[in-house]
C-alpha atoms as a PDB file:
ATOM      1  CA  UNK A   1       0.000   0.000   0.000  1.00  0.00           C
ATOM      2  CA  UNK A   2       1.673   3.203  -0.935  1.00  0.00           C
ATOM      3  CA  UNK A   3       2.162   5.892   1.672  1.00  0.00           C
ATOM      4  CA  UNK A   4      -0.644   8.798   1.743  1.00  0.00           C
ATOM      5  CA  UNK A   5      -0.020  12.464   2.784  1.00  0.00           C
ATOM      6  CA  UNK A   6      -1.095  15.962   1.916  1.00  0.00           C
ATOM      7  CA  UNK A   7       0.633  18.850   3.229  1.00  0.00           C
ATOM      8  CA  UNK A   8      -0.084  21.184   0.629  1.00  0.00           C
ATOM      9  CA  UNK A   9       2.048  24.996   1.415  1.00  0.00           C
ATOM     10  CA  UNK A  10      -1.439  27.069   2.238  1.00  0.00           C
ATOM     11  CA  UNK A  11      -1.867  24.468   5.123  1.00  0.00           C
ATOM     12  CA  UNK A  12       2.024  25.432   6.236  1.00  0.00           C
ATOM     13  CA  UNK A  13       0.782  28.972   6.247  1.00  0.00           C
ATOM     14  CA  UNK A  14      -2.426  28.629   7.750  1.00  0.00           C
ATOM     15  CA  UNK A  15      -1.102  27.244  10.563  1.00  0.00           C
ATOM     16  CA  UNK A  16       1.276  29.643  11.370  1.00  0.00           C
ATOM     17  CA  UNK A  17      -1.996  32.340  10.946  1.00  0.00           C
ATOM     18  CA  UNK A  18      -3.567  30.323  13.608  1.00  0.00           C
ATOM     19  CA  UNK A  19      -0.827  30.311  16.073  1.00  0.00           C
ATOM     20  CA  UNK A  20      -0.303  34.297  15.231  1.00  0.00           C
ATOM     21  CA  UNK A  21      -4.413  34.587  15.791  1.00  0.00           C
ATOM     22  CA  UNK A  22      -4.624  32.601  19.155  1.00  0.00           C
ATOM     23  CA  UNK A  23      -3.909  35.876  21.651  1.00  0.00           C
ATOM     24  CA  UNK A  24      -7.043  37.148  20.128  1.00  0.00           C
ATOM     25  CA  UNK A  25      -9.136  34.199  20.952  1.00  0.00           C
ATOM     26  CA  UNK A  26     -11.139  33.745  24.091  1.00  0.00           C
ATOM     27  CA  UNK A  27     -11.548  29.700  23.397  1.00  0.00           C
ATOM     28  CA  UNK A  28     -11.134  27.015  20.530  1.00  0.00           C
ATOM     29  CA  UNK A  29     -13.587  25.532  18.909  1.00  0.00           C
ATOM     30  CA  UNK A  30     -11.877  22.013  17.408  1.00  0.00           C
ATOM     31  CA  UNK A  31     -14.170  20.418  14.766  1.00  0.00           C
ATOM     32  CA  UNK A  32     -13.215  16.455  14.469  1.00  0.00           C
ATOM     33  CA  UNK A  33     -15.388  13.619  12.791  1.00  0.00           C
ATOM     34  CA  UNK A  34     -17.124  11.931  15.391  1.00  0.00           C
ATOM     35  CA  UNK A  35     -16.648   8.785  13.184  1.00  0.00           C
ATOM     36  CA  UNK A  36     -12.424   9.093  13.942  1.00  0.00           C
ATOM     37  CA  UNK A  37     -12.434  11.755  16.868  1.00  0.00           C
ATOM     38  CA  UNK A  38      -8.792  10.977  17.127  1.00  0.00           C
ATOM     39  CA  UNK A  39      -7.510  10.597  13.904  1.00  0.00           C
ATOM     40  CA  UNK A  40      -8.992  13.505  12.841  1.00  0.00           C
ATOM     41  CA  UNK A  41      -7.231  15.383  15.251  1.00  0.00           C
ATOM     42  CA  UNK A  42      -4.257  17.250  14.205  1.00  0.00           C
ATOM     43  CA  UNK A  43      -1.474  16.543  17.124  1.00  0.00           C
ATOM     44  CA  UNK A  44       0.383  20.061  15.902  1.00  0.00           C
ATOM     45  CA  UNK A  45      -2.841  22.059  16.625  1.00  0.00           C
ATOM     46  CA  UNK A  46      -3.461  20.451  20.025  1.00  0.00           C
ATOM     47  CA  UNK A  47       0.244  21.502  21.350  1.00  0.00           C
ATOM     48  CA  UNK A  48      -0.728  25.163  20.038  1.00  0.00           C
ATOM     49  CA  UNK A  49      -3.928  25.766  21.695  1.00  0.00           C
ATOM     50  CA  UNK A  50      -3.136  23.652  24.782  1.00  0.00           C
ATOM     51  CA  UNK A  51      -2.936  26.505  26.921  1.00  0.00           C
ATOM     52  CA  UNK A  52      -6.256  27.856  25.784  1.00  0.00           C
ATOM     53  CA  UNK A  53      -9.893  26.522  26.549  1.00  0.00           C
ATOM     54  CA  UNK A  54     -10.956  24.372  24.157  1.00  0.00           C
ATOM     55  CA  UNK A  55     -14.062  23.083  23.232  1.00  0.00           C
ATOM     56  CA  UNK A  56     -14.389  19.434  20.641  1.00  0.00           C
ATOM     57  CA  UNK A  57     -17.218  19.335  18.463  1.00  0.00           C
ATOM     58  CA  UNK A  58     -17.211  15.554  17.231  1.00  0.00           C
ATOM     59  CA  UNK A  59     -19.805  16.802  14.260  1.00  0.00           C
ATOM     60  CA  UNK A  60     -21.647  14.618  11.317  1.00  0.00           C
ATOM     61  CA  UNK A  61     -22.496  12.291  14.811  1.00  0.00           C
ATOM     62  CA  UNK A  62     -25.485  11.530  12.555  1.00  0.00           C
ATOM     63  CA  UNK A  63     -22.882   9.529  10.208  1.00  0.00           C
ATOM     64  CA  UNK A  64     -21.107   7.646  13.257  1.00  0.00           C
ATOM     65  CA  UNK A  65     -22.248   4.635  15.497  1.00  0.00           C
ATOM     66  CA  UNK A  66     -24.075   6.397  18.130  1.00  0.00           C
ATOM     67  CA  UNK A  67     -22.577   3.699  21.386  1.00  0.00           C
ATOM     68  CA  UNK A  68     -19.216   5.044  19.983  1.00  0.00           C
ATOM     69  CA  UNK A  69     -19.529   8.246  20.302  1.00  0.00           C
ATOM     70  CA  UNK A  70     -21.445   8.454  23.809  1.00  0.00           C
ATOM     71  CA  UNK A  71     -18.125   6.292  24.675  1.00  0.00           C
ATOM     72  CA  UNK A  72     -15.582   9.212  22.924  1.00  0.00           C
ATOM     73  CA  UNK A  73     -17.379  11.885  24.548  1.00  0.00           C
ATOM     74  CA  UNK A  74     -17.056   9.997  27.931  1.00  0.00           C
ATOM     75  CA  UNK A  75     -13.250   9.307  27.448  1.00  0.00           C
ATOM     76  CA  UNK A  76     -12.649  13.116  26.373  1.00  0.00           C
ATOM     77  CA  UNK A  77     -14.759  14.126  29.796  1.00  0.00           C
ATOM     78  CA  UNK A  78     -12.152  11.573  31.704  1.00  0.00           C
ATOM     79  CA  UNK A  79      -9.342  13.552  29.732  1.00  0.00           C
ATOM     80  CA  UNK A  80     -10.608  16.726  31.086  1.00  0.00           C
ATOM     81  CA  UNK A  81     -11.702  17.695  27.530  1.00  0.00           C
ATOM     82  CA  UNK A  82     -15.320  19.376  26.899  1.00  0.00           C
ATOM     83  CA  UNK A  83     -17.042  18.312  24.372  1.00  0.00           C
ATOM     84  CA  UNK A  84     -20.268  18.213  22.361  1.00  0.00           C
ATOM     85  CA  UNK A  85     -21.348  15.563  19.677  1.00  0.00           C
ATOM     86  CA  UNK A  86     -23.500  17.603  16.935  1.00  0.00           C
ATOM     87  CA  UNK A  87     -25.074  17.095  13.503  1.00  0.00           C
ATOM     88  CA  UNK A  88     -24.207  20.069  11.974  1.00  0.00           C
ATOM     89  CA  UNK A  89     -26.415  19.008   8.454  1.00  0.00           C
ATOM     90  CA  UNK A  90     -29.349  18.657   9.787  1.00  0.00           C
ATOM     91  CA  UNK A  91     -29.214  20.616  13.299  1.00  0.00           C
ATOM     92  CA  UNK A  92     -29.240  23.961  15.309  1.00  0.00           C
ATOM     93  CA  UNK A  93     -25.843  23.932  16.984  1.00  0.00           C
ATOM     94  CA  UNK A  94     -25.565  27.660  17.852  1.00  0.00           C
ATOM     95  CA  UNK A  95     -27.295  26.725  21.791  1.00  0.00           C
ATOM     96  CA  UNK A  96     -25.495  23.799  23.029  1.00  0.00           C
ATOM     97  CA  UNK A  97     -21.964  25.264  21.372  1.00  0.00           C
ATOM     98  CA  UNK A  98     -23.107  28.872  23.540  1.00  0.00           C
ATOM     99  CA  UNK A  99     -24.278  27.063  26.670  1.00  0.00           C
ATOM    100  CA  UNK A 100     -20.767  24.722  26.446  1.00  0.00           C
ATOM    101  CA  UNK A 101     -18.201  27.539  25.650  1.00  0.00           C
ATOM    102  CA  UNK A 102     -20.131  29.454  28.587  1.00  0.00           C
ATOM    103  CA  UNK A 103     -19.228  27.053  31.236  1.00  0.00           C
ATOM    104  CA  UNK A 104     -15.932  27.135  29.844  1.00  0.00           C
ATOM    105  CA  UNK A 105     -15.102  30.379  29.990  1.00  0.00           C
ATOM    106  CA  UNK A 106     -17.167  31.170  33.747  1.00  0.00           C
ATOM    107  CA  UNK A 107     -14.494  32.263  35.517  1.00  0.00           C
ATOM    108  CA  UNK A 108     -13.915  34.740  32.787  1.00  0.00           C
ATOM    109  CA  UNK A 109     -17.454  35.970  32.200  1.00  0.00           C
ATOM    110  CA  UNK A 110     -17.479  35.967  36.016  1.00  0.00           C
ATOM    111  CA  UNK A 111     -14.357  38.355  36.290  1.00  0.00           C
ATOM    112  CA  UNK A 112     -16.029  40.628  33.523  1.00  0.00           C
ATOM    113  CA  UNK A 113     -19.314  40.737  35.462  1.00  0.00           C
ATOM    114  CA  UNK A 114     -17.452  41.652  38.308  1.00  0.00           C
ATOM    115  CA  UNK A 115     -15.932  44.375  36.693  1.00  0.00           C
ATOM    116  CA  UNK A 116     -19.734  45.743  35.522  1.00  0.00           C
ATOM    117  CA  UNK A 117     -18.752  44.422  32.432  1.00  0.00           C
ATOM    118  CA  UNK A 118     -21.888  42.183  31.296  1.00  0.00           C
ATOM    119  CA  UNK A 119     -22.555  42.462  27.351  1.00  0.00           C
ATOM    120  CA  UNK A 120     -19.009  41.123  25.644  1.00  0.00           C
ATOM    121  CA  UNK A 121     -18.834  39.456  22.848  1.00  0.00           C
ATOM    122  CA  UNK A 122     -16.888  35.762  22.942  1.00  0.00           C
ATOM    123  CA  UNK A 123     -14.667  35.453  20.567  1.00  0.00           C
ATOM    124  CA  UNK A 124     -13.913  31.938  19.045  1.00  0.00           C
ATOM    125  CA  UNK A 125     -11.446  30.371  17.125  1.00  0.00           C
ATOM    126  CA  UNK A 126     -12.538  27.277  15.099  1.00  0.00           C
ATOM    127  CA  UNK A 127      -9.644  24.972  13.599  1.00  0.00           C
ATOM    128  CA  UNK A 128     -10.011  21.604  12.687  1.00  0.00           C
ATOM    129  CA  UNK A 129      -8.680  19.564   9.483  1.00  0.00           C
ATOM    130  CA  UNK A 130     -10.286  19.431   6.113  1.00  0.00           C
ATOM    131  CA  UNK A 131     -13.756  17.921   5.532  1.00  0.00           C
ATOM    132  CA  UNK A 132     -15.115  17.538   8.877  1.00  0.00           C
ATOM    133  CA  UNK A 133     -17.846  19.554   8.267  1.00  0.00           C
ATOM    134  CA  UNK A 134     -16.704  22.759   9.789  1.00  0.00           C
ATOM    135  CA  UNK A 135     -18.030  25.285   7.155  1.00  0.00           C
ATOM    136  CA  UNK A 136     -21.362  23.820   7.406  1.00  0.00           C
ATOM    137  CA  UNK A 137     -21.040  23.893  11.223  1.00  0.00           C
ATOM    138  CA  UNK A 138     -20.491  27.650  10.951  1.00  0.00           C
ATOM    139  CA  UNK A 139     -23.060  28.071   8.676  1.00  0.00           C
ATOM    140  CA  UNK A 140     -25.667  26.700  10.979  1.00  0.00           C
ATOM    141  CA  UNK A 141     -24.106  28.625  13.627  1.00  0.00           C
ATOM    142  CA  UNK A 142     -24.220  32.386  12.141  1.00  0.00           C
ATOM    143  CA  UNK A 143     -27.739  31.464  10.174  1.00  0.00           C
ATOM    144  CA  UNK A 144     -27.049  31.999   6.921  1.00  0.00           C
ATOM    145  CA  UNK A 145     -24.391  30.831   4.347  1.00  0.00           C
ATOM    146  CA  UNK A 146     -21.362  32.735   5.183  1.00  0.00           C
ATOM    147  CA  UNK A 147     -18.921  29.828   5.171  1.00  0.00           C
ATOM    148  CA  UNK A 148     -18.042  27.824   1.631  1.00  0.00           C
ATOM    149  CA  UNK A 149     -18.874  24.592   1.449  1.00  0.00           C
ATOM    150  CA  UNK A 150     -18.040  21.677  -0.817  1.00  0.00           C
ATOM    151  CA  UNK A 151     -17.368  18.148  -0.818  1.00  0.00           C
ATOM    152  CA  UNK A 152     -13.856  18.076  -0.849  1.00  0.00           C
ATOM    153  CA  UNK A 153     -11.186  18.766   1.047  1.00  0.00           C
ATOM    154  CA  UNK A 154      -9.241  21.967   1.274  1.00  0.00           C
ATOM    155  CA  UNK A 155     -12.173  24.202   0.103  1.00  0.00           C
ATOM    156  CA  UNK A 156     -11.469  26.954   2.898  1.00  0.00           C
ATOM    157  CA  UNK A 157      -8.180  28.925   1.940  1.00  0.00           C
ATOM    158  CA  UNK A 158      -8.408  31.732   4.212  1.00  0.00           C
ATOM    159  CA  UNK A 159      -9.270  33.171   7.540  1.00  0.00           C
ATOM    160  CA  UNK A 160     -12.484  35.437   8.354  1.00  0.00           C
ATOM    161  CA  UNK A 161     -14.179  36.802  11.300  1.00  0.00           C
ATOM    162  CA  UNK A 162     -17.972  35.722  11.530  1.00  0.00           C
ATOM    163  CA  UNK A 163     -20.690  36.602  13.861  1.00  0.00           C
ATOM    164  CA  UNK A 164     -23.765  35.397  15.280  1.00  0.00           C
ATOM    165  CA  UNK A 165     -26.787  36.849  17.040  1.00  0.00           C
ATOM    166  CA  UNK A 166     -25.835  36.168  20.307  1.00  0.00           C
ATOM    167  CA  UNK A 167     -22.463  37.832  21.079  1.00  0.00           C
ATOM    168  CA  UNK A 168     -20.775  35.806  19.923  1.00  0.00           C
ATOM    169  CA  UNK A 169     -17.745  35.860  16.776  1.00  0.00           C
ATOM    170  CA  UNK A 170     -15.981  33.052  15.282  1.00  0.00           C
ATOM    171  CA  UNK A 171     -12.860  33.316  13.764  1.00  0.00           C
ATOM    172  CA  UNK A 172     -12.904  30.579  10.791  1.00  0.00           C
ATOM    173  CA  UNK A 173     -10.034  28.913   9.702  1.00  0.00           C
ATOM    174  CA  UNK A 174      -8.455  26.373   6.565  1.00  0.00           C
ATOM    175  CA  UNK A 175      -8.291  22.949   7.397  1.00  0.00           C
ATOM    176  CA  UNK A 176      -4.836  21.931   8.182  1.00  0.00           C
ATOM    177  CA  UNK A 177      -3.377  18.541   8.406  1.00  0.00           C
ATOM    178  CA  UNK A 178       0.158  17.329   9.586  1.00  0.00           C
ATOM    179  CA  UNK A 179       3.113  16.766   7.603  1.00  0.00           C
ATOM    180  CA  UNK A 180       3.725  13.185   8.071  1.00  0.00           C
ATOM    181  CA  UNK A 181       0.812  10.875   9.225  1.00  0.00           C
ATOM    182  CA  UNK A 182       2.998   8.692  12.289  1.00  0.00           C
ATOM    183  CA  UNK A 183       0.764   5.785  11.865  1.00  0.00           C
ATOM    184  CA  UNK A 184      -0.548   4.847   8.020  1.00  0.00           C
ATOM    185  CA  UNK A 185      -3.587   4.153   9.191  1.00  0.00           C
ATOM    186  CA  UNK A 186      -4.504   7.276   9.800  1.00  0.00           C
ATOM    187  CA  UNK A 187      -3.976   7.981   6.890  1.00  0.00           C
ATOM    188  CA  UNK A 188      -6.570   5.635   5.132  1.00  0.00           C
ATOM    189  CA  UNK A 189      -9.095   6.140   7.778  1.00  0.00           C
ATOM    190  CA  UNK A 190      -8.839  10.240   6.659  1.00  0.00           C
ATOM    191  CA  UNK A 191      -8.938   9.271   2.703  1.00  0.00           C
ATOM    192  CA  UNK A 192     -11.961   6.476   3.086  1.00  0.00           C
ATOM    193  CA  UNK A 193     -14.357   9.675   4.657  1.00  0.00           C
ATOM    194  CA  UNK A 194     -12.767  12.133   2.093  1.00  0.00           C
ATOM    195  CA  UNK A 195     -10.148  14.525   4.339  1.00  0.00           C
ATOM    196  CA  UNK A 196      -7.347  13.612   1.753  1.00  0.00           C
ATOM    197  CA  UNK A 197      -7.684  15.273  -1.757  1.00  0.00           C
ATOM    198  CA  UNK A 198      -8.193  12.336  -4.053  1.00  0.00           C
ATOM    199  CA  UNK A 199      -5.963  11.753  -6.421  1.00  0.00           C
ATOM    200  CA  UNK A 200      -3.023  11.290  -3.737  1.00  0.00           C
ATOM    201  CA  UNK A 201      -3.886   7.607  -2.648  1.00  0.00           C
ATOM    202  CA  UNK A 202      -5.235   4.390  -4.606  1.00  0.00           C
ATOM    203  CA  UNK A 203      -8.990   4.377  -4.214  1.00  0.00           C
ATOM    204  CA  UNK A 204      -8.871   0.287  -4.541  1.00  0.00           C
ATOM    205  CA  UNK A 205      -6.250   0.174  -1.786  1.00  0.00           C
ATOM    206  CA  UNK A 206      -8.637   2.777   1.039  1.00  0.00           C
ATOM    207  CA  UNK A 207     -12.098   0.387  -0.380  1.00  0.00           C
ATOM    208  CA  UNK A 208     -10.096  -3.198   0.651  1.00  0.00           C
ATOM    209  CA  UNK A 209      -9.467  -1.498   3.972  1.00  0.00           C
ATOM    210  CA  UNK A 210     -13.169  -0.874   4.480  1.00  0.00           C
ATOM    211  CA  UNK A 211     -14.220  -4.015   3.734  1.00  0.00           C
ATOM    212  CA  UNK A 212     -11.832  -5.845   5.780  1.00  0.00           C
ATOM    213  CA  UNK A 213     -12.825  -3.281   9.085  1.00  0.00           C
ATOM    214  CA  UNK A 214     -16.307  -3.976   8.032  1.00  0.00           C
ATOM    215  CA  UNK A 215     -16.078  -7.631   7.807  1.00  0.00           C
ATOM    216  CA  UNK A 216     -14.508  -7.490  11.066  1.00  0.00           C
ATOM    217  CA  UNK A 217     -16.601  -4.567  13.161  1.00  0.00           C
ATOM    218  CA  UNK A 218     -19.475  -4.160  11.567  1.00  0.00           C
ATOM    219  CA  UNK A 219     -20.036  -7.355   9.424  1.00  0.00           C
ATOM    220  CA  UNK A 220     -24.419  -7.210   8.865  1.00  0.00           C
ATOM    221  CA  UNK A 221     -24.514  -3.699   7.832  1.00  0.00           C
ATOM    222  CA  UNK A 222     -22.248  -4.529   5.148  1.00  0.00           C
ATOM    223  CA  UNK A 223     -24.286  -7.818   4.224  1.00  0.00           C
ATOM    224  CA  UNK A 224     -27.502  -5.759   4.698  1.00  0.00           C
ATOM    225  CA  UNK A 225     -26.510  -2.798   2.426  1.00  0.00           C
ATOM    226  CA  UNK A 226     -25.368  -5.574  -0.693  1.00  0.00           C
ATOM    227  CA  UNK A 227     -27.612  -8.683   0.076  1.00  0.00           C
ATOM    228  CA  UNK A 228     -24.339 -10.878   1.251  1.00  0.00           C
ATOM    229  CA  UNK A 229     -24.388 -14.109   1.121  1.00  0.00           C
ATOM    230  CA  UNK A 230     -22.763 -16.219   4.710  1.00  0.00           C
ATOM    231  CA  UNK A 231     -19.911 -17.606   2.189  1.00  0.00           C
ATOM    232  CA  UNK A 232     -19.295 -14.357   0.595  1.00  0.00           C
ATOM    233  CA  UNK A 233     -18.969 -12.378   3.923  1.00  0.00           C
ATOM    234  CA  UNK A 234     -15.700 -14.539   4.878  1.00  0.00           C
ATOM    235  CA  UNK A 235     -14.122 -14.009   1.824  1.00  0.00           C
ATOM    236  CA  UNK A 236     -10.429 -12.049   1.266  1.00  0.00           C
ATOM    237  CA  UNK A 237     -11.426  -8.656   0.738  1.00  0.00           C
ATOM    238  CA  UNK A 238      -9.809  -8.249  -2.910  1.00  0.00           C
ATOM    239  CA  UNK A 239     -12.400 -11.581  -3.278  1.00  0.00           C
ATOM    240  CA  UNK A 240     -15.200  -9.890  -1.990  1.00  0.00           C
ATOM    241  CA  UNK A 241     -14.683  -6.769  -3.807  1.00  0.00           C
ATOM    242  CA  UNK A 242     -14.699  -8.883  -7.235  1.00  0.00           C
ATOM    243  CA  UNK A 243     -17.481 -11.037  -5.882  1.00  0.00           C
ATOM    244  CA  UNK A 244     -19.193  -7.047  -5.299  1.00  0.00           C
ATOM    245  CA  UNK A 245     -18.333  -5.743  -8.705  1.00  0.00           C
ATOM    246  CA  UNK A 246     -19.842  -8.611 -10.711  1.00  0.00           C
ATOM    247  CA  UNK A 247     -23.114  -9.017  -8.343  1.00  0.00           C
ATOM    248  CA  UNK A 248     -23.841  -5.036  -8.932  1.00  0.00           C
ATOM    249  CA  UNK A 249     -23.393  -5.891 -12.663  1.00  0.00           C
ATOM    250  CA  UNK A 250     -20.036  -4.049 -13.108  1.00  0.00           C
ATOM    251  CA  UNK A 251     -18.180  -7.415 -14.679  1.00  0.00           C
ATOM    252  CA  UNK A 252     -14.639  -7.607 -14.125  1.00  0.00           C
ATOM    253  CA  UNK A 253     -14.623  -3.632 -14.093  1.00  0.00           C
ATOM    254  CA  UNK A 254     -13.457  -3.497 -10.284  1.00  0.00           C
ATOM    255  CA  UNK A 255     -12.502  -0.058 -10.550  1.00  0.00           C
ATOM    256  CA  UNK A 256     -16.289   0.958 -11.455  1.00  0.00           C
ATOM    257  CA  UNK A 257     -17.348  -0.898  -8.065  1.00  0.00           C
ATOM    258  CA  UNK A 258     -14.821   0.750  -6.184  1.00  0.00           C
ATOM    259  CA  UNK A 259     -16.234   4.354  -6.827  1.00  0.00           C
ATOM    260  CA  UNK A 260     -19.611   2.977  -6.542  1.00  0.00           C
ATOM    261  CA  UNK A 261     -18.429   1.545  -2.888  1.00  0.00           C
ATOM    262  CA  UNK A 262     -16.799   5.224  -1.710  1.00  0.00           C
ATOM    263  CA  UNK A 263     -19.550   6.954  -2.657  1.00  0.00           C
ATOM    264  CA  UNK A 264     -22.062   4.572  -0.658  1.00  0.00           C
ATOM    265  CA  UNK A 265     -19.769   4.855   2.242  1.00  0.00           C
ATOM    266  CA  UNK A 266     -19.488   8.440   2.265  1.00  0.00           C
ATOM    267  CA  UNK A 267     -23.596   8.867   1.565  1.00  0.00           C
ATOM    268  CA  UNK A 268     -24.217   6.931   4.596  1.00  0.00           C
ATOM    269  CA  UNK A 269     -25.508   4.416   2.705  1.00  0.00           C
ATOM    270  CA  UNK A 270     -23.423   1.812   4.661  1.00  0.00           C
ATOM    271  CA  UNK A 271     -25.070   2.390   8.179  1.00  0.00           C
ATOM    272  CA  UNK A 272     -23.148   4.301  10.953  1.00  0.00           C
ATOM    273  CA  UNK A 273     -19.857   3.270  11.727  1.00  0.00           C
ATOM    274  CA  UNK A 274     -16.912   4.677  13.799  1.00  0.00           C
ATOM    275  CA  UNK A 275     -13.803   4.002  12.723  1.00  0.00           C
ATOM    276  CA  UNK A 276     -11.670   5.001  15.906  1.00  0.00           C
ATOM    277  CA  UNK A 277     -12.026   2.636  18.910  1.00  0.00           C
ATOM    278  CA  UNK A 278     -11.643   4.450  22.577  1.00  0.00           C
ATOM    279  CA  UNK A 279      -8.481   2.791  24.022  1.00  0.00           C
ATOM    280  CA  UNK A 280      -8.139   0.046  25.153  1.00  0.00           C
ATOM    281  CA  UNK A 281      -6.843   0.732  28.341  1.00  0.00           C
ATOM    282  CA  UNK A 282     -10.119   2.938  29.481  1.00  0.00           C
ATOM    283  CA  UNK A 283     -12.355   0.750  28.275  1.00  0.00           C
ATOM    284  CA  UNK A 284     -10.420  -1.870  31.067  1.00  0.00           C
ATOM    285  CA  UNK A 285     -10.800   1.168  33.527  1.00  0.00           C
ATOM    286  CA  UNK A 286     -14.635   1.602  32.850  1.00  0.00           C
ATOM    287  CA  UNK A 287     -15.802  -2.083  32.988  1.00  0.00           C
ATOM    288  CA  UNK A 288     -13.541  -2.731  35.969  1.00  0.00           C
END
C-alpha cells in the first residue's frame, strides 16, 4: 500500500496564521469527525492551543455509530476535555456550542461581570482539518451561508471573522493537516471519509481497507446494504470486492465498483460506523 499524505504549502501557512491569531481568541472551537475523533485530530494544533480553553465538536455524529460516540465523549470528559457531539447538516448547533463555551469560559465571564462588564462578545477560534464539516457547522451557527462549502477537502483557503446573534464571533479557519501521518492508518481512515484530496492515494487500496474493518466490526450492515451471502462475507477482501463488482453488474470492471463503494460509504448508505475505537486501556478502567 503506498504511503498517503497531503501537506499542501497554504496548510504550512495557515497554521502559522492560527498560532499568530490565538492571543485574540477567548476559546477554541476544534471540529473532528465523530466517526475518527482521534484521527482527525491534528497533534500540531493540540500543542498550540493547549494553553487555551478548548471546546471538541465531534460533528456529522449523525454519520457515526451512536454507542461510539457516547463512549468518545465519555473518554474526552475523563481527559478533562469538553465536548459536544452535533449534527451540523441537519441541526441547530448555535445553543449547546453557547451554553458549552459558557461554562468554559465562567471564571472569565465571572471576572467581567465583576468588573460591571456584562454584554461582551466571545470570541472563538474554530480549527479543525479538512472535511469535517466545519463550514457547514459555521453556517448553521451564524444562520445563513457565510462559510463555503463543498465536498472536498481543502475548500477553505483563508481566515475570516464571523458573527452570530448572540455575542458571539468566530474566527474561521483552513483545514490543516500534519506533515507526516505517524501511523498509516490514519492515513486511510482520513482518505476512506474524504479529508485527503483524491488523487493522492489508490482508491482500490482505502475500499479493501473498508471491507476488511467492516467484515470485522461491523459485518451485517455490510451484508444488509449488498444482500451478502454467509460464504461471501468470509471471503479475502480483494475476493469480496470482485465477488461485489460482478453481483452489482459491473463485470470484471473493479474499478467501477470501487467508486460505486466510496460513494455509498461516504452517503451513509453503509449504516453508521466509527472508525476510531476508545483505548483500550479505558475501556479496562470503565468495565472494571
Amino acid at each position: 500500500m503506498s504511503t498517503i499524505q497531503w501537506y499542501p504549502g497554504h496548510m504550512a501557512k495557515a497554521k502559522r496564521q492560527i498560532q499568530e491569531q490565538l492571543k485574540l481568541v477567548d476559546v477554541v472551537i476544534e471540529v473532528v469527525d465523530a466517526r475518527l475523533p482521534e484521527s482527525s485530530r491534528n497533534p500540531e494544533l493540540n500543542q498550540l492551543i493547549q494553553h487555551k480553553d478548548h471546546l471538541i465538536i465531534l460533528n456529522k455524529s449523525d454519520l457515526a455509530d451512536p454507542q461510539a460516540t457516547k463512549q468518545w465523549l465519555q473518554f474526552y470528559q475523563g481527559e478533562g476535555l469538553a465536548s459536544l457531539a452535533l449534527d451540523s447538516q441537519h441541526g441547530q448547533p448555535l445553543k449547546p456550542v453557547l451554553r458549552a463555551t459558557k461554562q468554559l469560559l465562567a471564571p472569565k465571564l465571572a471576572q467581567q461581570a465583576a468588573k460591571g462588564i456584562r454584554e461582551t462578545t466571545i470570541r472563538a477560534m474554530c480549527v479543525g482539518i479538512p472535511n469535517t464539516g466545519k463550514s457547514t457547522f459555521l453556517n448553521r451557527m451564524i444562520g445563513k451561508n457565510v462559510a463555503q462549502v463543498g465536498n472536498r477537502p481543502g475548500v477553505t483557503r483563508k481566515q475570516n471573522w464571523l458573527k452570530t446573534q448572540q455575542n458571539f464571533a468566530i474566527l474561521d479557519t483552513p483545514g490543516v493537516l500534519w506533515p507526516k501521518f505517524a501511523d498509516q492508518l490514519i492515513g486511510q481512515k482520513l482518505a476512506l471519509t474524504g479529508a485527503i484530496k483524491e488523487g493522492l492515494y489508490h482508491e482500490d487500496d482505502i475500499v479493501l481497507f473498508a471491507l476488511e474493518f467492516y467484515q470485522a466490526q461491523y459485518p451485517q450492515l455490510l451484508q444488509q446494504h449488498y444482500q451478502l451471502s454467509a460464504e461471501q462475507m468470509v471471503l479475502a477482501p480483494v475476493d469480496l470486492l470482485m465477488a461485489l463488482t460482478k453481483k452489482l453488474g459491473f463485470r470484471d470492471e473493479y474499478e467501477r465498483m470501487v467508486t460505486r463503494f466510496l460513494l455509498d460509504y461516504r452517503k451513509g448508505k453503509l449504516g453508521r460506523i466509527t472508525l476510531d475505537q476508545v483505548p483500550a486501556t479505558w475501556q479496562e478502567t470503565v468495565h472494571d
